[in-house]
Protein backbone atom coordinates (compact mmCIF):
# COMPACT_ATOMS: atom_id res chain seq x y z
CA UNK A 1 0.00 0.00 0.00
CA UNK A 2 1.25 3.59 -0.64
CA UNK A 3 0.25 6.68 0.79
CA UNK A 4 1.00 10.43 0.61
CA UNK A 5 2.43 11.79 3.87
CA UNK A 6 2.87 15.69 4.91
CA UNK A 7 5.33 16.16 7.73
CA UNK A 8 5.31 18.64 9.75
CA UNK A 9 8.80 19.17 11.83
CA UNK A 10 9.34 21.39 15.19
CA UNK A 11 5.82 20.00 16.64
CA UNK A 12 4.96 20.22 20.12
CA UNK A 13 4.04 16.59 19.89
CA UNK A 14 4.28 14.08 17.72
CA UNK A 15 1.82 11.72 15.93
CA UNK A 16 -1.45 12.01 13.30
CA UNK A 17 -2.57 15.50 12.87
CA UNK A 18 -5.45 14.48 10.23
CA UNK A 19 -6.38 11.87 7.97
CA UNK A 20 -7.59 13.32 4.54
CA UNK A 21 -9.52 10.44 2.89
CA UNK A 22 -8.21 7.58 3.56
CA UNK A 23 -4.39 7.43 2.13
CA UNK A 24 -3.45 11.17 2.80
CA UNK A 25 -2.09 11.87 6.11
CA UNK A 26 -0.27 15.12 8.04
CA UNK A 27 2.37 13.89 10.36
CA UNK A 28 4.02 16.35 13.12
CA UNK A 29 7.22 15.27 14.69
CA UNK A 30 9.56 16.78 17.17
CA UNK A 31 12.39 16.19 15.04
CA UNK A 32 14.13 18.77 13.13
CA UNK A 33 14.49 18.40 9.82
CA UNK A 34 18.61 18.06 10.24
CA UNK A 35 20.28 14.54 9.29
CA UNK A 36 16.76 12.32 8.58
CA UNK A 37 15.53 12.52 12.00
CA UNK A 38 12.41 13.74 11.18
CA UNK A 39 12.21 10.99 8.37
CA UNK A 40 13.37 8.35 11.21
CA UNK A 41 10.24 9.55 13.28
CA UNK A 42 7.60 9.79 10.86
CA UNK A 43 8.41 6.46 9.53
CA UNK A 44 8.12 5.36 13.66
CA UNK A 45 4.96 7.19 13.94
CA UNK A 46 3.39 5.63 10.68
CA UNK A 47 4.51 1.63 11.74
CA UNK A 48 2.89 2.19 15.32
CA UNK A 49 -0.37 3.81 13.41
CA UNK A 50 -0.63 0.55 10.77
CA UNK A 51 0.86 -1.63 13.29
CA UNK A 52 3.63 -2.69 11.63
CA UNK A 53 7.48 -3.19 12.08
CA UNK A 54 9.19 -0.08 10.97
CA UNK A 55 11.45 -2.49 8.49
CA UNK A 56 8.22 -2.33 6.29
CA UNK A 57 7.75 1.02 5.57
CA UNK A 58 9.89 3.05 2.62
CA UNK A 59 9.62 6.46 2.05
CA UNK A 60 9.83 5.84 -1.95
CA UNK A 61 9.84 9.59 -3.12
CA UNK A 62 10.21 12.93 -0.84
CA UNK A 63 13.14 12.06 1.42
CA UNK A 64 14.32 15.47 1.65
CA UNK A 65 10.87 17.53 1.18
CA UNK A 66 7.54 17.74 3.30
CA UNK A 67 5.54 15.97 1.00
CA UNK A 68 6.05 12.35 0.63
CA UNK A 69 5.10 8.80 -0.66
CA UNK A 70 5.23 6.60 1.59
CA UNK A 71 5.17 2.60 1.16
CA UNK A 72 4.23 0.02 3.45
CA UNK A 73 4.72 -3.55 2.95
């Protein structure tokens, strides 16, 4: 399954902001946006939401933007 992902980085807290349909979703993290951290934690935040080991989600496109595609195995 793929899905389009919006981070948001600096949050307050981290998880699901909103759910837009059913495969876009806005992601805050903590993280900066320095040295994939904030990649690292979305990815964590989006295996605990589909319960699923973090070894089965790829961010295929968007690895150094906002916006990004997302799949999970």
């Amino acid at each position: 399954m793929i899905i389009k992902v919006k981070v948001k980085t600096s949050s307050v807290e981290s998880g699901i902001e909103e759910i837009i349909k059913d495969k876009e979703y806005i992601i805050c993290v903590k993280a900066r946006a320095e040295n994939n951290e904030a990649n690292f934690e979305a990815i964590k935040i989006v295996s605990k939401y589909f319960k699923t080991p973090t070894s089965n989600i790829k961010i295929k496109t968007g690895l150094k933007n906002r916006n990004k595609l997302v799949e999970i195995k």
